[in-house]
Protein backbone atom coordinates (compact mmCIF):
# COMPACT_ATOMS: atom_id res chain seq x y z
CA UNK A 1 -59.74 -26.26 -20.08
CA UNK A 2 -63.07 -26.23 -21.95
CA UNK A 3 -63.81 -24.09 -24.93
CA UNK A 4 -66.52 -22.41 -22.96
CA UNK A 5 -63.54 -21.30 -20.78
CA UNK A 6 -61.44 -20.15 -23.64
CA UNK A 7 -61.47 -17.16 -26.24
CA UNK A 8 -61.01 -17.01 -29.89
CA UNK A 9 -59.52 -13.66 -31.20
CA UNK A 10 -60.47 -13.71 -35.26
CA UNK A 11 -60.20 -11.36 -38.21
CA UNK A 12 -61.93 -11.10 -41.04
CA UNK A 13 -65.29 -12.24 -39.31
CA UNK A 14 -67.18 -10.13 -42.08
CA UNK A 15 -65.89 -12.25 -44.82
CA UNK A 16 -66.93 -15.18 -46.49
CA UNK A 17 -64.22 -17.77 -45.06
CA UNK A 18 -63.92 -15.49 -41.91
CA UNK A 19 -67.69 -16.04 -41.28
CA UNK A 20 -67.88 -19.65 -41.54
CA UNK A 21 -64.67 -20.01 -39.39
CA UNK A 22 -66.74 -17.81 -36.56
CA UNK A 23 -69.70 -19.76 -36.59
CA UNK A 24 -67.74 -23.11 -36.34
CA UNK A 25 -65.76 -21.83 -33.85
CA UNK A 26 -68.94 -20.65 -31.69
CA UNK A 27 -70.78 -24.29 -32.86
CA UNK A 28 -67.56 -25.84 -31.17
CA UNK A 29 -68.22 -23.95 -27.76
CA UNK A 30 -65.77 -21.46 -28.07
CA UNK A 31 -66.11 -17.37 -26.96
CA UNK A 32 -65.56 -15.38 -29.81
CA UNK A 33 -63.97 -11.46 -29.92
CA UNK A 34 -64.55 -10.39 -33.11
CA UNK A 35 -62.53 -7.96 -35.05
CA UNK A 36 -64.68 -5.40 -37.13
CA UNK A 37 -62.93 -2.25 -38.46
CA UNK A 38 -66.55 -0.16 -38.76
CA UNK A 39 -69.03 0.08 -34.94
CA UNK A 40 -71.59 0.09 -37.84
CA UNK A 41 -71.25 -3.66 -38.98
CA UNK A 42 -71.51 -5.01 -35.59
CA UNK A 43 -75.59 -4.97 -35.72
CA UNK A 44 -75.85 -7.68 -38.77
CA UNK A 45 -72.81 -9.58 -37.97
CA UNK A 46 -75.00 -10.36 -34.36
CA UNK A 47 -77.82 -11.26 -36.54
CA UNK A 48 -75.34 -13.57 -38.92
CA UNK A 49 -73.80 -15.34 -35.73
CA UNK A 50 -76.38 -15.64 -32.66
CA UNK A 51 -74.97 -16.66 -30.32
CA UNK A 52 -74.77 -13.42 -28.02
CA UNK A 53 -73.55 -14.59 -25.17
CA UNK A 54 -70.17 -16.20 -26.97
CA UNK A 55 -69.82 -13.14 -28.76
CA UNK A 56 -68.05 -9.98 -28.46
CA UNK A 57 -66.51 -7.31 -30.70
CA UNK A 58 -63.10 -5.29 -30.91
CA UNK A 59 -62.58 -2.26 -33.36
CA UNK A 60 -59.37 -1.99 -35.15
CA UNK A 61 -60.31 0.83 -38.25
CA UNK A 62 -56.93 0.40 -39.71
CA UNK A 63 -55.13 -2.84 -40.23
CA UNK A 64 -51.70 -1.43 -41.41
CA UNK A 65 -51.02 0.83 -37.99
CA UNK A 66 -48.41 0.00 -35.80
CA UNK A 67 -49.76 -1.85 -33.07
CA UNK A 68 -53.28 -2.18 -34.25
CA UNK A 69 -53.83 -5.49 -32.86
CA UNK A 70 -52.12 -4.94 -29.64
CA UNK A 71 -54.94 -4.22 -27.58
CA UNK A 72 -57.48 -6.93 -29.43
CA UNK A 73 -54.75 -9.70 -28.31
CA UNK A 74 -55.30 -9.18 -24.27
CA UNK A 75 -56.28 -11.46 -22.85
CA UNK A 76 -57.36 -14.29 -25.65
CA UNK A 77 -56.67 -17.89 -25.57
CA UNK A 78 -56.08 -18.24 -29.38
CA UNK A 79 -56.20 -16.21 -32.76
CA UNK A 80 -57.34 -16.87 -36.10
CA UNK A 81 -56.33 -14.44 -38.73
CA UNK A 82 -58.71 -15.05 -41.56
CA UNK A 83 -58.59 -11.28 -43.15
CA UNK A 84 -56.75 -10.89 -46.41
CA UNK A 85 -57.23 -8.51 -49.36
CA UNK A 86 -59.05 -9.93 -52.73
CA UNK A 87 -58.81 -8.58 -56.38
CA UNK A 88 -60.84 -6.57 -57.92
CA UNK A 89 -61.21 -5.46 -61.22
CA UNK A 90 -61.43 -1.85 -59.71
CA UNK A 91 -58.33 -2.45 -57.51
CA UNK A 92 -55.04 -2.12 -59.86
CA UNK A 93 -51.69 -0.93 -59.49
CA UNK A 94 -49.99 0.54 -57.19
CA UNK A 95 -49.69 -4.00 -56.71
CA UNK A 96 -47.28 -3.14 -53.35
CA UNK A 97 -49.33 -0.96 -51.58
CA UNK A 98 -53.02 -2.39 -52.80
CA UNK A 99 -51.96 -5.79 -52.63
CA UNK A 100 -48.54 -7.17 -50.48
CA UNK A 101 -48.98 -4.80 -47.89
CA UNK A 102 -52.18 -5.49 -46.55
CA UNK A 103 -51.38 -9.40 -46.77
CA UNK A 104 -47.97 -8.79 -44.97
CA UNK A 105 -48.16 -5.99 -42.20
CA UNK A 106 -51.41 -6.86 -40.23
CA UNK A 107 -50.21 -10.38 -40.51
CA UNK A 108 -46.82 -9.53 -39.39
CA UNK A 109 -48.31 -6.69 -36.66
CA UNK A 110 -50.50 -9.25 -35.53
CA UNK A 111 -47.80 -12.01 -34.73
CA UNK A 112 -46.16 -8.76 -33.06
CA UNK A 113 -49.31 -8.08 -30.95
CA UNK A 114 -49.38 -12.04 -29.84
CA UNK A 115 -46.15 -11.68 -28.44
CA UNK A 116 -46.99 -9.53 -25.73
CA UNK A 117 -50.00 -12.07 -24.43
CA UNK A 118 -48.50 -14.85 -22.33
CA UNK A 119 -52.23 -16.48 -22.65
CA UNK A 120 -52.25 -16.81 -26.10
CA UNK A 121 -51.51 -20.56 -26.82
CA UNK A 122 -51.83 -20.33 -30.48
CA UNK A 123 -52.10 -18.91 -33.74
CA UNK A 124 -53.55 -20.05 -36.79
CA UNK A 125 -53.11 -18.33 -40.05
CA UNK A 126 -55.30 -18.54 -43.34
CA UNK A 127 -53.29 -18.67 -46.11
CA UNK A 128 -53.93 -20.07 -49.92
CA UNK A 129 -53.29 -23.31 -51.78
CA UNK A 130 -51.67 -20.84 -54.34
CA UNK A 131 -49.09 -19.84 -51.52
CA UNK A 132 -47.16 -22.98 -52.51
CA UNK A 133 -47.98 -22.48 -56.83
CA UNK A 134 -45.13 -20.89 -58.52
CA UNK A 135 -45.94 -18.41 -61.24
CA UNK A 136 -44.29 -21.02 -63.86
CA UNK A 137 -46.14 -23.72 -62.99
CA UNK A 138 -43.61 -26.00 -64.67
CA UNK A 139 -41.42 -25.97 -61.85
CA UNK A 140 -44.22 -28.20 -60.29
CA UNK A 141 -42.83 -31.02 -62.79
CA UNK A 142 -44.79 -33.16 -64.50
CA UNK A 143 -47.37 -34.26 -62.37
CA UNK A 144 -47.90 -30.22 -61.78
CA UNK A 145 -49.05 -31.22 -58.19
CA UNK A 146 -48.16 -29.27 -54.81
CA UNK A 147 -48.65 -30.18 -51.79
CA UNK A 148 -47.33 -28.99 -47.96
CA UNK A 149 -43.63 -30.35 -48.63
CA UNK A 150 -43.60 -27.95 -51.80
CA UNK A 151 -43.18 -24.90 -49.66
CA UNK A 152 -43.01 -21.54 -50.57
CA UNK A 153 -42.02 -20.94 -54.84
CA UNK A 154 -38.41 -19.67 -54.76
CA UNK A 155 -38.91 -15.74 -54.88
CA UNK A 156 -36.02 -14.27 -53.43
CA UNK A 157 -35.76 -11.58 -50.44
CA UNK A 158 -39.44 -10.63 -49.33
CA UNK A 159 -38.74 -7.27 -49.68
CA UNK A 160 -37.56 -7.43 -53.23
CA UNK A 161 -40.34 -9.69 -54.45
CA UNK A 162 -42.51 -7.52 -52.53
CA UNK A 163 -41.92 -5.10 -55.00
CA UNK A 164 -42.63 -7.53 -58.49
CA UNK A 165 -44.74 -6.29 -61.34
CA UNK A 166 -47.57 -8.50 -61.12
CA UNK A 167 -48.79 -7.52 -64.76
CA UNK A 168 -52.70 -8.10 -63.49
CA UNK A 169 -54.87 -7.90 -60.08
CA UNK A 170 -54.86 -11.79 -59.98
CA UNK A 171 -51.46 -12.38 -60.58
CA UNK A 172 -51.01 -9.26 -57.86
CA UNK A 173 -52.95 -11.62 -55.36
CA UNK A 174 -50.98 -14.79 -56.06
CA UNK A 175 -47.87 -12.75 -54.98
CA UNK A 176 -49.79 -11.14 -51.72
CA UNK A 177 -50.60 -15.01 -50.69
CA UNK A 178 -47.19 -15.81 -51.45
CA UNK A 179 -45.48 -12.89 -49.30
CA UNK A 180 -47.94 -13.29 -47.01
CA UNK A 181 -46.66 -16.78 -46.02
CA UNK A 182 -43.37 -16.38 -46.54
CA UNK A 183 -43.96 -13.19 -44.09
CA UNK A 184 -45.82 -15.72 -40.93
CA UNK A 185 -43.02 -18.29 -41.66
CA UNK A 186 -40.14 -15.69 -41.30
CA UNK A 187 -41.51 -14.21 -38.23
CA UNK A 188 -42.05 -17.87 -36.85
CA UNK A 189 -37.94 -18.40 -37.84
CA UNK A 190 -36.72 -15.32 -36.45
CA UNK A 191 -38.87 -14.41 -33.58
CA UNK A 192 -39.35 -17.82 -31.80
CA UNK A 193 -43.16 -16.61 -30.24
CA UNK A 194 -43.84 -18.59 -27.45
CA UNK A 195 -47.35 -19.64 -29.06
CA UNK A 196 -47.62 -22.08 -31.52
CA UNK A 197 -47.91 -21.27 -35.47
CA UNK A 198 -50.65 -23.20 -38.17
CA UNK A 199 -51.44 -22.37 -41.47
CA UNK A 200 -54.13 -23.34 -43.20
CA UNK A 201 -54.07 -23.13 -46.99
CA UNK A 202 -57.68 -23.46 -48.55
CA UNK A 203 -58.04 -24.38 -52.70
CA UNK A 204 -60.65 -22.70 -54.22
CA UNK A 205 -63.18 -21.62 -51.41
CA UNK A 206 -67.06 -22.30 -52.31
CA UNK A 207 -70.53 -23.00 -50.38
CA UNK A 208 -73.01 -20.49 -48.73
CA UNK A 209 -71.79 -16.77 -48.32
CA UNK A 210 -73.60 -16.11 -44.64
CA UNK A 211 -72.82 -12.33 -44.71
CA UNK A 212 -74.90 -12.20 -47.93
CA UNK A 213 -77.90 -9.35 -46.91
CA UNK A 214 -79.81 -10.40 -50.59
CA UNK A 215 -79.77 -12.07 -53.65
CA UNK A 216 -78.00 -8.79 -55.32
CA UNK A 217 -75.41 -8.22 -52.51
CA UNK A 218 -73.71 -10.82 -54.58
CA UNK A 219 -73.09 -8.71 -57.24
CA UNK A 220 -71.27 -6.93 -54.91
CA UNK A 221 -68.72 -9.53 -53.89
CA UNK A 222 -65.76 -10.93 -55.41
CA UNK A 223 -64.87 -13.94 -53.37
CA UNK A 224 -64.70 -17.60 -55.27
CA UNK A 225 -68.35 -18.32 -54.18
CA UNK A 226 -69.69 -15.49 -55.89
CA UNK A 227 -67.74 -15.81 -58.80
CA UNK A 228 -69.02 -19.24 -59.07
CA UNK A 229 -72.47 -18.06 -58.58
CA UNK A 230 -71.94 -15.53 -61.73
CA UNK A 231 -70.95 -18.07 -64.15
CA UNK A 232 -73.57 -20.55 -63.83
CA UNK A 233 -75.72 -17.41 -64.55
CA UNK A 234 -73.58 -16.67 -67.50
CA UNK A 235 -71.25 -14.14 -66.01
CA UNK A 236 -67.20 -14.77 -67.28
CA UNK A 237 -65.15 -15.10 -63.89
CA UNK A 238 -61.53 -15.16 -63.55
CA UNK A 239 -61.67 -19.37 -61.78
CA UNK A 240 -62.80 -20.83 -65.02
CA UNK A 241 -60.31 -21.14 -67.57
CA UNK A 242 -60.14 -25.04 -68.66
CA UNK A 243 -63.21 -27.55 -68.23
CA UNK A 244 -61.47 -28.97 -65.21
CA UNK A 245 -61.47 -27.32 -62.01
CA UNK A 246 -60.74 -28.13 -58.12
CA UNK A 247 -62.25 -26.46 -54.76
CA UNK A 248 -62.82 -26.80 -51.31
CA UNK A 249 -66.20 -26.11 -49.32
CA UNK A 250 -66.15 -23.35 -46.77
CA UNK A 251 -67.27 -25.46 -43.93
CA UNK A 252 -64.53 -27.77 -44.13
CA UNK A 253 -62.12 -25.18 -44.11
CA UNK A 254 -63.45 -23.75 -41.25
CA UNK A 255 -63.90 -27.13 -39.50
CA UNK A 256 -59.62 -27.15 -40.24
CA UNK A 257 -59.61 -24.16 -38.05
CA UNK A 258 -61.53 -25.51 -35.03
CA UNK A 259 -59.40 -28.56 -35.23
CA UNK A 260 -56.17 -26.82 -35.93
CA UNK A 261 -56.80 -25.24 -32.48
CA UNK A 262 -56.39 -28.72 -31.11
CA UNK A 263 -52.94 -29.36 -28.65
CA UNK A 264 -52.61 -32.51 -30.62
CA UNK A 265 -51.32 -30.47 -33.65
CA UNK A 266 -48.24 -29.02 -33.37
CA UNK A 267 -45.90 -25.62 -33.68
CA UNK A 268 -45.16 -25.46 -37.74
CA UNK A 269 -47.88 -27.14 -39.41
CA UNK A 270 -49.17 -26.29 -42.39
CA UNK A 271 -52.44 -28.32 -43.86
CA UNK A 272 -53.78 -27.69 -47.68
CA UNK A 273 -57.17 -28.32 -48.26
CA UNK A 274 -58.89 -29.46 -51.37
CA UNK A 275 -62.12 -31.76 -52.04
CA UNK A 276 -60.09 -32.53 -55.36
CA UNK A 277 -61.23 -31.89 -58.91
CA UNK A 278 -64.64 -31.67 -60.65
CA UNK A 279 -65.55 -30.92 -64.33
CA UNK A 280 -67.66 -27.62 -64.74
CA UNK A 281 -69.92 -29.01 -67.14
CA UNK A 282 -70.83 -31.58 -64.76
CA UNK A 283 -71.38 -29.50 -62.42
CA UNK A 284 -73.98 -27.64 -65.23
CA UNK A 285 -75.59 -30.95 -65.73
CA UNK A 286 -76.46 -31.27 -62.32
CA UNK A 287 -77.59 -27.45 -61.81
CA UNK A 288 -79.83 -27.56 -64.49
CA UNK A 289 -80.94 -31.17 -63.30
CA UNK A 290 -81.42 -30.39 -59.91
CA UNK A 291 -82.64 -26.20 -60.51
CA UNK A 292 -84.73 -26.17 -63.89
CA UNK A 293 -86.25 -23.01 -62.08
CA UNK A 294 -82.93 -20.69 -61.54
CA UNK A 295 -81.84 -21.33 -65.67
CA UNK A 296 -78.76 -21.89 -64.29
CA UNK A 297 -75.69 -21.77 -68.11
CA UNK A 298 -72.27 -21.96 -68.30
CA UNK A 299 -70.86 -19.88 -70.90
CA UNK A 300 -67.94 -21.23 -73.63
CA UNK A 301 -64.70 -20.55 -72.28
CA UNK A 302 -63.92 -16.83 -74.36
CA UNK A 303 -60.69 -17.02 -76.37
CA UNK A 304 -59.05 -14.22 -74.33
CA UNK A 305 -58.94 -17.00 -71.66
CA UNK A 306 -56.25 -19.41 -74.48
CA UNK A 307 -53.16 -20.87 -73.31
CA UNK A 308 -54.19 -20.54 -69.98
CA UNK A 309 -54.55 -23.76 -68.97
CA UNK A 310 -50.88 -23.20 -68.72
CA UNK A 311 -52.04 -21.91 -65.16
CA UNK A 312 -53.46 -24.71 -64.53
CA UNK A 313 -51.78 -26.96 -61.09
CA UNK A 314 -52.91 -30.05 -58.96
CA UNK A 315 -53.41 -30.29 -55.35
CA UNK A 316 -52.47 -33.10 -53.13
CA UNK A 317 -54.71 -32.35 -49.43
CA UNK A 318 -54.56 -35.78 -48.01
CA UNK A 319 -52.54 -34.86 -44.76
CA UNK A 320 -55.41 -32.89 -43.71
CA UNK A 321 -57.46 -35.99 -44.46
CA UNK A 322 -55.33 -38.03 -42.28
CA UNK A 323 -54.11 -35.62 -39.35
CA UNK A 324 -57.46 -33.26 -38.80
CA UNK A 325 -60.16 -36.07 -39.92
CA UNK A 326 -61.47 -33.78 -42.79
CA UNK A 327 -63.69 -36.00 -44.70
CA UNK A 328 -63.98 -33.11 -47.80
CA UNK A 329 -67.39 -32.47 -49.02
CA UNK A 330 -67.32 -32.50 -53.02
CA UNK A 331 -68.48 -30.39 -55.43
CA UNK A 332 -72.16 -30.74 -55.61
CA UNK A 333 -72.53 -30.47 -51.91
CA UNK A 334 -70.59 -27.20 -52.26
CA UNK A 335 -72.95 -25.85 -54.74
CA UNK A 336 -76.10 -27.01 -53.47
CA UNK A 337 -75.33 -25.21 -50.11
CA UNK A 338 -74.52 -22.38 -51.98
CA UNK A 339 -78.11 -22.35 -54.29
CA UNK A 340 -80.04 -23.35 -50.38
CA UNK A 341 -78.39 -20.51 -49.12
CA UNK A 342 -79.15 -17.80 -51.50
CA UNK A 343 -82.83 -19.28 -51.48
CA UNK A 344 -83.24 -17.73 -48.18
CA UNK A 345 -82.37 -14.65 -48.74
CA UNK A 346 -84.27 -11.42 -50.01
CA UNK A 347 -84.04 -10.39 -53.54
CA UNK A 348 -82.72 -6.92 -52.44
């Protein structure tokens, strides 16, 4: 059956991964149904996506009710869930409810819902590098590398860890990604859908932010790309804490999607992605090289930001390499798309 014939059901459209998955999935030929949770942000996401005839929407205000997804499912060929809650400095404790919950039940409620279509072939999942990184990063051994055979860290009964002090938002989102996984893989153990099950497990996520409305919307968002953005205009993020650094470009993640819809890969695979490590003040050097107009800096490291390079953990992302064809783009390209990108848009 041809794309054209064939509809992709995917969350998170409104996001910065979620976006670029949409528009690769509509640049592959692919109908898209769209879930939004406000009427009111269907008008730009048209504008950010074309493609009007490939394109329709679905409502679902409220991720965590029972059986919000049920009626988004019918009739799809596939789903990508994409949506996942960030930190934000704002965005604290209660860590449960503000933080493992909404990774866990609409993932969990939306496995649920794909149960009940017989069409639905497949379902691919967007998960985190960091959903294989233990908190102790020494239990990654020397090498401190993780890759797909690393699995899950060892964090006992979901609905014990579920309940962790995470100390900080970050650490509070390193657990969601964490339950979040082990949450799709448990469901996959115990519920035997009839669909097949991918994750896809993204490093560090930069390149262009398409929902952006202006230059000063980015102030307004905390995903990777923006925080990169920030601190080459001086603004301390929470990604920077040694000079060496690794990431992935948005368009090859979403590429893994498209391909990970593919019947040549298979029930249980899971596929890291990483373009592999970069140095940030090489990345500087070529900002300021390349930009002498934007003054793009890079501020010292501050000292509240010592002994964390304790955090710091390898990624090995050469089965997607090999089995999905991704040939990564590095770190410049990442950037650059990023600085073409916010070129284009308004100032406010």
């Amino acid at each position: 059956m041809a794309p054209a014939d064939q509809t992709v059901l995917i969350t998170g459209a409104s996001g910065f991964v979620g976006s670029g998955v949409v528009l690769a999935v509509l640049k592959a030929g692919y109908k898209v149904r769209l879930t939004i949770r406000d009427p009111a942000q269907e008008a730009w996401l048209k504008k950010v996506f074309g493609h009007e005839d490939q394109v329709t929407f679905v409502v679902v205000p409220n991720f965590l009710k029972d059986g919000a997804f049920d009626e988004a499912v019918k009739d799809v060929d596939f789903v990508i869930h994409t949506a996942s809650p960030i930190p934000t400095p704002e965005l604290l404790q209660p860590w449960k409810e503000n933080y493992i919950d909404p990774a866990v039940i609409p993932t969990q409620s939306l496995l649920s819902s794909a149960t009940k279509e017989p069409k639905i072939k497949k379902v691919v999942i967007t998960s985190s590098c960091i959903s294989f990184i233990p908190f102790d990063r020494s239990q990654l051994g020397e090498s401190r590398t993780a890759s797909e055979a690393t699995g899950n860290p060892a964090v006992g009964p979901l609905s014990e860890f579920s309940n962790t002090d995470f100390g900080f938002p970050f650490g509070a989102y390193h657990g969601s990604k964490i339950a979040g996984d082990l949450a799709t893989w448990e469901f996959h153990a115990s519920k035997k859908p009839h669909y097949s099950l991918i994750s896809i497990h993204p490093d560090f996520v930069y390149g262009p932010i398409r929902v952006l409305k202006s230059v000063k919307d980015i102030d307004n968002h905390h995903t990777t790309s923006a925080i990169l953005w920030r601190e080459y205009n001086g603004v301390d993020g929470l990604l920077r804490f040694q000079d060496i650094d690794h990431s992935v470009h948005v368009d090859d993640v979403a590429e893994a999607h498209v391909k990970a819809l593919s019947d040549e890969v298979k029930d249980g695979e899971r596929f890291l992605l990483s373009a592999g490590e970069f140095r940030w003040d090489d990345l500087l050097k070529h900002a300021k090289e390349k930009y002498p107009e934007l003054g793009f800096k890079l501020n010292e490291i501050p000292s509240w930001k010592d002994g964390w390079s304790a955090n710091y953990f390898k990624l090995d992302a050469s089965k997607a390499e090999k089995e999905l064809g991704i040939k990564y783009k590095d770190i410049y390209q990442q950037f650059d798309d990023l600085v073409d990108h916010i070129k284009t848009l308004p100032k406010e």
